[in-house]
C-alpha atoms as a PDB file:
ATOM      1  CA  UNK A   1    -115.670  38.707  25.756  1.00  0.00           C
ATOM      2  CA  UNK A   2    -115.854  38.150  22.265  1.00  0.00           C
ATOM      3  CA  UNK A   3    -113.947  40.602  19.927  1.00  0.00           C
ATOM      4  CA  UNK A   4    -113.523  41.475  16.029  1.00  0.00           C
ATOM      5  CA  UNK A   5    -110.726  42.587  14.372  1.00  0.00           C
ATOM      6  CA  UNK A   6    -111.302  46.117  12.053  1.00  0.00           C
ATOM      7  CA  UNK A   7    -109.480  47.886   9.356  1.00  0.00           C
ATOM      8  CA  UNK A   8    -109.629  51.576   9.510  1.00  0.00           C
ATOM      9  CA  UNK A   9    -107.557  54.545   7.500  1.00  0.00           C
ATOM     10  CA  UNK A  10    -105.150  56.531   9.449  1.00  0.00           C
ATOM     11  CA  UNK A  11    -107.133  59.165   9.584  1.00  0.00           C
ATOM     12  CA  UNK A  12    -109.836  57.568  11.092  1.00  0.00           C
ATOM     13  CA  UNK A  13    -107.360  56.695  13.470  1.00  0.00           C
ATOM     14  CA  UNK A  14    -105.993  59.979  14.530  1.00  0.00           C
ATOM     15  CA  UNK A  15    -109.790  61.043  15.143  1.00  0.00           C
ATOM     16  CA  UNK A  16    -110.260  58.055  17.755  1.00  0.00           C
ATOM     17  CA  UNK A  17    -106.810  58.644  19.038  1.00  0.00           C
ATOM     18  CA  UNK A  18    -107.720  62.324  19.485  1.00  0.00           C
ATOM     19  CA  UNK A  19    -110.480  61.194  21.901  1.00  0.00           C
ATOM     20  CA  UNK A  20    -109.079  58.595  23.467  1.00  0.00           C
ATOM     21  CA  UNK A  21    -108.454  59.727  27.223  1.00  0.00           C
ATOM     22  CA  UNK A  22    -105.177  58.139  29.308  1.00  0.00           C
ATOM     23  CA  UNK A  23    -106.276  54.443  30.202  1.00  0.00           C
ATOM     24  CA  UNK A  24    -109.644  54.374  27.991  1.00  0.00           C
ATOM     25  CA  UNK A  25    -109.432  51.861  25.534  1.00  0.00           C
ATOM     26  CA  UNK A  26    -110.305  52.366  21.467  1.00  0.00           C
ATOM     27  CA  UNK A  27    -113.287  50.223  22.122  1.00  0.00           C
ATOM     28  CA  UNK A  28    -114.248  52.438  25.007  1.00  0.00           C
ATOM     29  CA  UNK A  29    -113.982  55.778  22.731  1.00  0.00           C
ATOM     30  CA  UNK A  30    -116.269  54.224  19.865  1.00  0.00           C
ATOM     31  CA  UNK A  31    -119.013  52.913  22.419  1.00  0.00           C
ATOM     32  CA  UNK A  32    -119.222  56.687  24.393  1.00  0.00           C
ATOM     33  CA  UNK A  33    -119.509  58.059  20.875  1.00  0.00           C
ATOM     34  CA  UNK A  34    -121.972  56.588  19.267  1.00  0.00           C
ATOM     35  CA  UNK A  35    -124.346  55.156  22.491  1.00  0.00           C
ATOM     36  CA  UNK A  36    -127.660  56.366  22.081  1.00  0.00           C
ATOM     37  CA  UNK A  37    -128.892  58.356  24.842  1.00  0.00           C
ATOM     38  CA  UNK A  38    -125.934  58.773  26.733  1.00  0.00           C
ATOM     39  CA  UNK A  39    -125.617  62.625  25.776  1.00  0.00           C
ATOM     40  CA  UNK A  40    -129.008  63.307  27.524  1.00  0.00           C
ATOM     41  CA  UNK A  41    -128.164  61.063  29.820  1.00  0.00           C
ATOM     42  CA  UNK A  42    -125.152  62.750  31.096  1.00  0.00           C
ATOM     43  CA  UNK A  43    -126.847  66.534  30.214  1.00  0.00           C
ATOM     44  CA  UNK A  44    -129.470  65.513  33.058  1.00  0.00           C
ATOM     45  CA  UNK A  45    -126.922  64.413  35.365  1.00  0.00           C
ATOM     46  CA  UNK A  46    -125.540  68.016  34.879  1.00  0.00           C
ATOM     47  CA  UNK A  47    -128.662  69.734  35.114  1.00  0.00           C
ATOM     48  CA  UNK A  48    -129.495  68.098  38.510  1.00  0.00           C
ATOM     49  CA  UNK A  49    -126.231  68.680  40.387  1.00  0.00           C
ATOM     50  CA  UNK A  50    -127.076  73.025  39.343  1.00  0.00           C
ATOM     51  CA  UNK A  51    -128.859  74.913  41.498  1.00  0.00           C
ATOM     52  CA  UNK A  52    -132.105  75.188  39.176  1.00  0.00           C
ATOM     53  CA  UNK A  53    -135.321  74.652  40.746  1.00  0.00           C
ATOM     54  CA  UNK A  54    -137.571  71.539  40.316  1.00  0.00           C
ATOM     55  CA  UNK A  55    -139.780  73.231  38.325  1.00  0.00           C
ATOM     56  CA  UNK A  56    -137.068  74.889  35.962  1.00  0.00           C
ATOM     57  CA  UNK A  57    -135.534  70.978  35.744  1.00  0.00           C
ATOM     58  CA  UNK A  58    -139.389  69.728  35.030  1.00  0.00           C
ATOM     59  CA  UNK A  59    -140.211  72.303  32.067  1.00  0.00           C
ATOM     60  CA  UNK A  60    -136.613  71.258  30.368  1.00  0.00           C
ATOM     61  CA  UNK A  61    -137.377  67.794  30.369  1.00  0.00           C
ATOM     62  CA  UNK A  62    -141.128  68.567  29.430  1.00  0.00           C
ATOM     63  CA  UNK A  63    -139.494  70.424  26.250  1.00  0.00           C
ATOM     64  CA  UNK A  64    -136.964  67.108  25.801  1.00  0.00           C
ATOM     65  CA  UNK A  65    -139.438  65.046  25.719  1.00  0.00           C
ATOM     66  CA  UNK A  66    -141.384  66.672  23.111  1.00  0.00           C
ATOM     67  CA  UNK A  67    -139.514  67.151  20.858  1.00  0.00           C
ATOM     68  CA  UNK A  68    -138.783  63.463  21.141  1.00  0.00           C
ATOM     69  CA  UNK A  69    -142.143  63.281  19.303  1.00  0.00           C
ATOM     70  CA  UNK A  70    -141.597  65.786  16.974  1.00  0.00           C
ATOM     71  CA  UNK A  71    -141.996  64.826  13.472  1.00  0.00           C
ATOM     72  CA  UNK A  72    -139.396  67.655  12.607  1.00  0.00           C
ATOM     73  CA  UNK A  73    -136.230  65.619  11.981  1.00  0.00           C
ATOM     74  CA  UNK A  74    -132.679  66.634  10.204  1.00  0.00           C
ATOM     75  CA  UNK A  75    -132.604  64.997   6.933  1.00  0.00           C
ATOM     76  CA  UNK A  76    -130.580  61.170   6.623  1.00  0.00           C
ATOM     77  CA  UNK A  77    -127.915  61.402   4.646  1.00  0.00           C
END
């Protein structure tokens, strides 16, 4: 595996080390931040291991999904 070598403030530091779990490496903290998807990813996971019903799980990802296309979007900055 090929790596790269960064330079970051202390401060940016503390805020990885703050979210680093025991045995995860810094590496592993950045790429569970900042991977696309993963958050509804996981929130899925959630919502299937509740006790809604298929139909409650359906509309929720009908609403995901659509606003997926919205053109509303938070401003870059």
């Amino acid at each position: 595996m090929a790596v790269k070598t960064i330079t970051i403030d202390l401060e940016a530091y503390d805020a990885l080390a703050r979210h680093k779990k025991p045995g995860q490496s810094f590496s592993q903290v950045i790429k569970e931040h900042f991977r696309r998807g993963k958050s509804v990813d996981a929130f899925r996971a959630v919502l299937r291991d509740t006790s809604l019903s298929e139909r409650t799980l359906a509309a929720i990802d009908k609403t995901v999904r659509s606003r997926k296309r919205s053109p509303a979007r938070a401003p870059a900055l």
